[in-house]
PDB file of N, CA and C in Angstrom:
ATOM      1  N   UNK A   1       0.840  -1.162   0.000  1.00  0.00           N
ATOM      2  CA  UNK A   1       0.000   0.000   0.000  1.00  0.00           C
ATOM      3  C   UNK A   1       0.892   1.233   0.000  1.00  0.00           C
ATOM      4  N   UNK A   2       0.220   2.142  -0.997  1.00  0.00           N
ATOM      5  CA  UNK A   2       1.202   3.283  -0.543  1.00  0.00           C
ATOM      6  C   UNK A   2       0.562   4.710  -1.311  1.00  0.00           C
ATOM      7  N   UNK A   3       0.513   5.775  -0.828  1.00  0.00           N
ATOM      8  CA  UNK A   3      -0.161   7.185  -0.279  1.00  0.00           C
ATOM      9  C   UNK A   3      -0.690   6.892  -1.955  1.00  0.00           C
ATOM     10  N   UNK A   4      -0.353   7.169  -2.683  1.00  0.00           N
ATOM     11  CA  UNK A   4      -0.891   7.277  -4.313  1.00  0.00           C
ATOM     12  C   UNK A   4      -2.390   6.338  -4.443  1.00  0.00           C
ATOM     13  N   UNK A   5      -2.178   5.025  -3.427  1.00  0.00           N
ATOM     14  CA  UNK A   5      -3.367   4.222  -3.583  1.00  0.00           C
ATOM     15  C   UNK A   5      -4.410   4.174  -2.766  1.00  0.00           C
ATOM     16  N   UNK A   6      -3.386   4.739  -1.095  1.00  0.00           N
ATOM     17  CA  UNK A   6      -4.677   5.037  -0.319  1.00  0.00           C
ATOM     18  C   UNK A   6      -6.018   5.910  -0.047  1.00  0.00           C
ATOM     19  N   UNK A   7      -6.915   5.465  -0.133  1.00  0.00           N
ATOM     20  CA  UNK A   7      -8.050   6.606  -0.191  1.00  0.00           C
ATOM     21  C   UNK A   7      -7.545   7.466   0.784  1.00  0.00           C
ATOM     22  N   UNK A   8      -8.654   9.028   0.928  1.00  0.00           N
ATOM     23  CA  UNK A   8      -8.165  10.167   1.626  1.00  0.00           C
ATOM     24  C   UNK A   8      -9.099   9.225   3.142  1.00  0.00           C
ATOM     25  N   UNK A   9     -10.150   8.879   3.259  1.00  0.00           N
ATOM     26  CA  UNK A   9     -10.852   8.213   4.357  1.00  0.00           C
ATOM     27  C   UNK A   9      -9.582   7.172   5.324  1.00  0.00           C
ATOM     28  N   UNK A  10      -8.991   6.183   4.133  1.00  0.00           N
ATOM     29  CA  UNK A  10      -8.395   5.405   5.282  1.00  0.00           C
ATOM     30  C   UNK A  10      -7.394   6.373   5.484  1.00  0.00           C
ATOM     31  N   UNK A  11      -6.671   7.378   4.982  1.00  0.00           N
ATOM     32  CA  UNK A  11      -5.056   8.079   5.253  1.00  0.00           C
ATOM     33  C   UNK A  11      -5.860   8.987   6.490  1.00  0.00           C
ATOM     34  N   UNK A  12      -7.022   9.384   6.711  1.00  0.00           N
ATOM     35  CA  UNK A  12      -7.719  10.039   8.335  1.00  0.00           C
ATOM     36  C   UNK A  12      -7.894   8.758   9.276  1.00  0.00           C
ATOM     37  N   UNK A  13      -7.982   7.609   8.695  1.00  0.00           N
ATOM     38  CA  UNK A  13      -8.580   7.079   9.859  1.00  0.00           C
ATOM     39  C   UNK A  13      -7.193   5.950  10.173  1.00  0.00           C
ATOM     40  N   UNK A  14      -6.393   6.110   9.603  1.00  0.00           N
ATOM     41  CA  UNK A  14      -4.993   5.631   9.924  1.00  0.00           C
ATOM     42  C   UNK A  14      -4.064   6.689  10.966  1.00  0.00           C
ATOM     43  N   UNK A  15      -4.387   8.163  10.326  1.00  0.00           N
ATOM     44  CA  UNK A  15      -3.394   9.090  11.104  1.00  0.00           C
ATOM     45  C   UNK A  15      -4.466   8.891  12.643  1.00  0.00           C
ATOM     46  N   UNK A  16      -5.866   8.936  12.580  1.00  0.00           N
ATOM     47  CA  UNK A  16      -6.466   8.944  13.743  1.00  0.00           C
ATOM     48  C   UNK A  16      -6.083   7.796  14.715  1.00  0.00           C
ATOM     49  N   UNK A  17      -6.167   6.621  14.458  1.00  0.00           N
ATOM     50  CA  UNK A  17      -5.010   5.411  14.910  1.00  0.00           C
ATOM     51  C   UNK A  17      -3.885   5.635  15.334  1.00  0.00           C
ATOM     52  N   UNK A  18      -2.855   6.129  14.731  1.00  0.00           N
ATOM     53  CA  UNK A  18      -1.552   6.379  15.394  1.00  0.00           C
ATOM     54  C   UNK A  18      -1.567   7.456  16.157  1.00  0.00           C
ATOM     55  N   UNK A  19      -2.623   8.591  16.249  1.00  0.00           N
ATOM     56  CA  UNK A  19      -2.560   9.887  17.192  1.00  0.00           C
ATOM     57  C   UNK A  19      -3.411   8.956  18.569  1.00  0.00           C
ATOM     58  N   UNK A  20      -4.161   7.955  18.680  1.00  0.00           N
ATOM     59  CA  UNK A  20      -4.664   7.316  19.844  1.00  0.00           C
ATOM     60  C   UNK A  20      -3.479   6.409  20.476  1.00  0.00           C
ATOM     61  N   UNK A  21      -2.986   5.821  19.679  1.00  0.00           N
ATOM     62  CA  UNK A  21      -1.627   4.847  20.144  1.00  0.00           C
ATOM     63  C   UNK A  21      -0.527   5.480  20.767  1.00  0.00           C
ATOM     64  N   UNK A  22      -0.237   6.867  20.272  1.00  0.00           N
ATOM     65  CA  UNK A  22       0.845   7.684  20.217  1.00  0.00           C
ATOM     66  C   UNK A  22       0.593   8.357  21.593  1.00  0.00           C
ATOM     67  N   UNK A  23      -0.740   8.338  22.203  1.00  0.00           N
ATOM     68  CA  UNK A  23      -1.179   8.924  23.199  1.00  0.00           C
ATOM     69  C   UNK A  23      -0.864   7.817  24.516  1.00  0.00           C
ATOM     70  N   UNK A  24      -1.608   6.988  24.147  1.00  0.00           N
ATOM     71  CA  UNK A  24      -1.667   5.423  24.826  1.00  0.00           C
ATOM     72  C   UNK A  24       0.114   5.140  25.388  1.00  0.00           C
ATOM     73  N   UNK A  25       0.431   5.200  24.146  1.00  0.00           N
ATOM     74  CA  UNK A  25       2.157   5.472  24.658  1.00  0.00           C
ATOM     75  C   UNK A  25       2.813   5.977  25.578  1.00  0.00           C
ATOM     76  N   UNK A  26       2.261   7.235  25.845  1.00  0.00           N
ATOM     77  CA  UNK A  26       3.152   8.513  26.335  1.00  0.00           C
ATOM     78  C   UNK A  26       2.358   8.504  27.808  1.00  0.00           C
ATOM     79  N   UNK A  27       1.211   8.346  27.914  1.00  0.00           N
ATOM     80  CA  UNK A  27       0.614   7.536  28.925  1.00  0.00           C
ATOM     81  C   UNK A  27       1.320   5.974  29.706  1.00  0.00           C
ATOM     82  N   UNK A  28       2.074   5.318  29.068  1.00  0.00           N
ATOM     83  CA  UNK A  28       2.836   4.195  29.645  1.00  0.00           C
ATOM     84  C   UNK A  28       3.945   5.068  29.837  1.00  0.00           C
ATOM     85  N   UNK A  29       4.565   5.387  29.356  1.00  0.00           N
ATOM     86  CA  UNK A  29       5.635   6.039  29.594  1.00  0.00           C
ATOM     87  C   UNK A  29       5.628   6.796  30.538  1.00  0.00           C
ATOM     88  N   UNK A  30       4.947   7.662  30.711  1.00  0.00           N
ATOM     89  CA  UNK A  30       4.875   8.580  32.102  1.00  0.00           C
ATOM     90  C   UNK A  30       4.848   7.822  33.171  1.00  0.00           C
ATOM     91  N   UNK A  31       3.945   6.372  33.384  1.00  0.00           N
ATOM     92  CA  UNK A  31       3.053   5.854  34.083  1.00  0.00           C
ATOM     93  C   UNK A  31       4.798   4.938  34.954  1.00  0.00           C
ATOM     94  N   UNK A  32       5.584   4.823  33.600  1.00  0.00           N
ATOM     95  CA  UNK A  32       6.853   4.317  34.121  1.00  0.00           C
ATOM     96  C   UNK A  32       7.782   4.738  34.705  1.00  0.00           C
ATOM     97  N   UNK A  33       7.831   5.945  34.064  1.00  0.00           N
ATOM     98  CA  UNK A  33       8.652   7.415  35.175  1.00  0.00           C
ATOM     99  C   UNK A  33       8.253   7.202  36.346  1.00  0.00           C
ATOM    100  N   UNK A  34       7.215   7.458  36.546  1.00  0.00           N
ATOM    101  CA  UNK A  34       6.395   7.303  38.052  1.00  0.00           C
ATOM    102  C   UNK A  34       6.956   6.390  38.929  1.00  0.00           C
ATOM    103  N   UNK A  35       6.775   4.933  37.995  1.00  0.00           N
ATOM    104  CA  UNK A  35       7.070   3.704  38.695  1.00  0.00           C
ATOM    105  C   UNK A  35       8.845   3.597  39.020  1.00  0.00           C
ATOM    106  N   UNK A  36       9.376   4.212  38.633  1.00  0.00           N
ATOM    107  CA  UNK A  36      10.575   4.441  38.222  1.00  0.00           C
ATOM    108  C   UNK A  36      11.530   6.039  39.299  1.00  0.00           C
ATOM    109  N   UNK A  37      10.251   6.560  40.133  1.00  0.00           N
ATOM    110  CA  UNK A  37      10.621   7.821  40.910  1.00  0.00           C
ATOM    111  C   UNK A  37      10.424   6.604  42.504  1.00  0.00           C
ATOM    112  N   UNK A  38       9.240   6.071  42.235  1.00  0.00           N
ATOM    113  CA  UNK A  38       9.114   5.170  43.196  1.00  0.00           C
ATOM    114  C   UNK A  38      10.333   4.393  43.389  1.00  0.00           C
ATOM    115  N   UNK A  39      10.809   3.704  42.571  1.00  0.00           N
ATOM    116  CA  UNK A  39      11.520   2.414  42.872  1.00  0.00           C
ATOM    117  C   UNK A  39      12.671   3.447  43.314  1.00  0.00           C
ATOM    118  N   UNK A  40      13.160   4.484  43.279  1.00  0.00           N
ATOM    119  CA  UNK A  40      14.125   5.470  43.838  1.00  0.00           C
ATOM    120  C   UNK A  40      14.154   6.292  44.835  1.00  0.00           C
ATOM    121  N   UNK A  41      12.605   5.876  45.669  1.00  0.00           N
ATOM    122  CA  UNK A  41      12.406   6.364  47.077  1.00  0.00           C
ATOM    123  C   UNK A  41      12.472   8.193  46.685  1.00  0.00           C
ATOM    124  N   UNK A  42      11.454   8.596  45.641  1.00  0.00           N
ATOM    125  CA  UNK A  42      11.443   9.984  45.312  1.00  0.00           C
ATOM    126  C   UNK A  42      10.171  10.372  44.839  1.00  0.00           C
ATOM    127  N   UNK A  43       9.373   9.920  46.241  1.00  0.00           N
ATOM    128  CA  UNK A  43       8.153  10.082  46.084  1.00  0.00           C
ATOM    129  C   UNK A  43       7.430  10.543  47.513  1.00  0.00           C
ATOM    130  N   UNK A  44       6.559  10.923  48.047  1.00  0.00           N
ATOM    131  CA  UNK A  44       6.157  11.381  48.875  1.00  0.00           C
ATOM    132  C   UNK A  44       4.654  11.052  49.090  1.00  0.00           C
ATOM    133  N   UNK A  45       4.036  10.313  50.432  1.00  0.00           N
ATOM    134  CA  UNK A  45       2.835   9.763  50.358  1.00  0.00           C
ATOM    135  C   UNK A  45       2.013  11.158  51.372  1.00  0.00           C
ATOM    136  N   UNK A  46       1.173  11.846  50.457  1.00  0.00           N
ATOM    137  CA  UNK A  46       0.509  12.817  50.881  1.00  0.00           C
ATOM    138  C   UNK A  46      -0.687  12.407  51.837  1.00  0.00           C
ATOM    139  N   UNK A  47      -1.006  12.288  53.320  1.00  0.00           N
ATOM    140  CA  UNK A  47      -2.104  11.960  54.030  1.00  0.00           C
ATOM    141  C   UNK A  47      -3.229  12.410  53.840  1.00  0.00           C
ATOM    142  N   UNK A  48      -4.723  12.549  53.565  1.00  0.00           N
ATOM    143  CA  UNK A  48      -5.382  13.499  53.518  1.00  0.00           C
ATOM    144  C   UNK A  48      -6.823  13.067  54.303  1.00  0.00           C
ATOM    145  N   UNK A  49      -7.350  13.958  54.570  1.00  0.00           N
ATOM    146  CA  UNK A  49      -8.368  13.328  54.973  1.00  0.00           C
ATOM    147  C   UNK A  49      -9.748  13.744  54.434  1.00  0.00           C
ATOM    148  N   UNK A  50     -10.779  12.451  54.220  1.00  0.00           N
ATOM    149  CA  UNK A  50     -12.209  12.694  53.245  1.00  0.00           C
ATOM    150  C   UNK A  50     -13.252  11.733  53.984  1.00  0.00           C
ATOM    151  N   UNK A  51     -14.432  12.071  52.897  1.00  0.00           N
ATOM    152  CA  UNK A  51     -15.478  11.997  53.698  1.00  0.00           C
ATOM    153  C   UNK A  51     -16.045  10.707  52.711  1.00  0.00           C
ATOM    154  N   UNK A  52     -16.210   9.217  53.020  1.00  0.00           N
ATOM    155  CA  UNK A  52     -16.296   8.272  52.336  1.00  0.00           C
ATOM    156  C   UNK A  52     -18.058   8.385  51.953  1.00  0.00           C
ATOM    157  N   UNK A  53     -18.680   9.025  52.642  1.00  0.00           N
ATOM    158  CA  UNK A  53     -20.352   9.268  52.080  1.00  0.00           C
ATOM    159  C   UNK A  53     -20.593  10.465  51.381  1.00  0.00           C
ATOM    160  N   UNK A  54     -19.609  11.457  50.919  1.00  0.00           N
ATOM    161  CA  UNK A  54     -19.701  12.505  50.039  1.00  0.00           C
ATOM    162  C   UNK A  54     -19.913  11.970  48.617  1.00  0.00           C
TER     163      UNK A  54
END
């Protein structure tokens, strides 16, 4: 397949695909930083207090 053959419909609904994945991504990635500040004791457990029937 290639841009000359693809309709203009699938070349939107392909770029729309990789802009959801590309998101999905950067979302793991952060999610690993995180996991990754943790495993380095560079994190801080904030106490708070709430109201469980609000």
């Amino acid at each position: 397949m290639n841009r000359d053959t693809t309709s203009e419909e699938d070349r939107i609904r392909y770029t729309q695909i990789i802009q959801e994945e590309t998101e999905h991504l950067a979302g793991l990635i952060k999610t690993l930083f995180e996991l990754a500040k943790i495993d380095q004791n560079e994190f801080a457990i904030k106490k708070e207090k709430w109201n469980l029937m609000h």
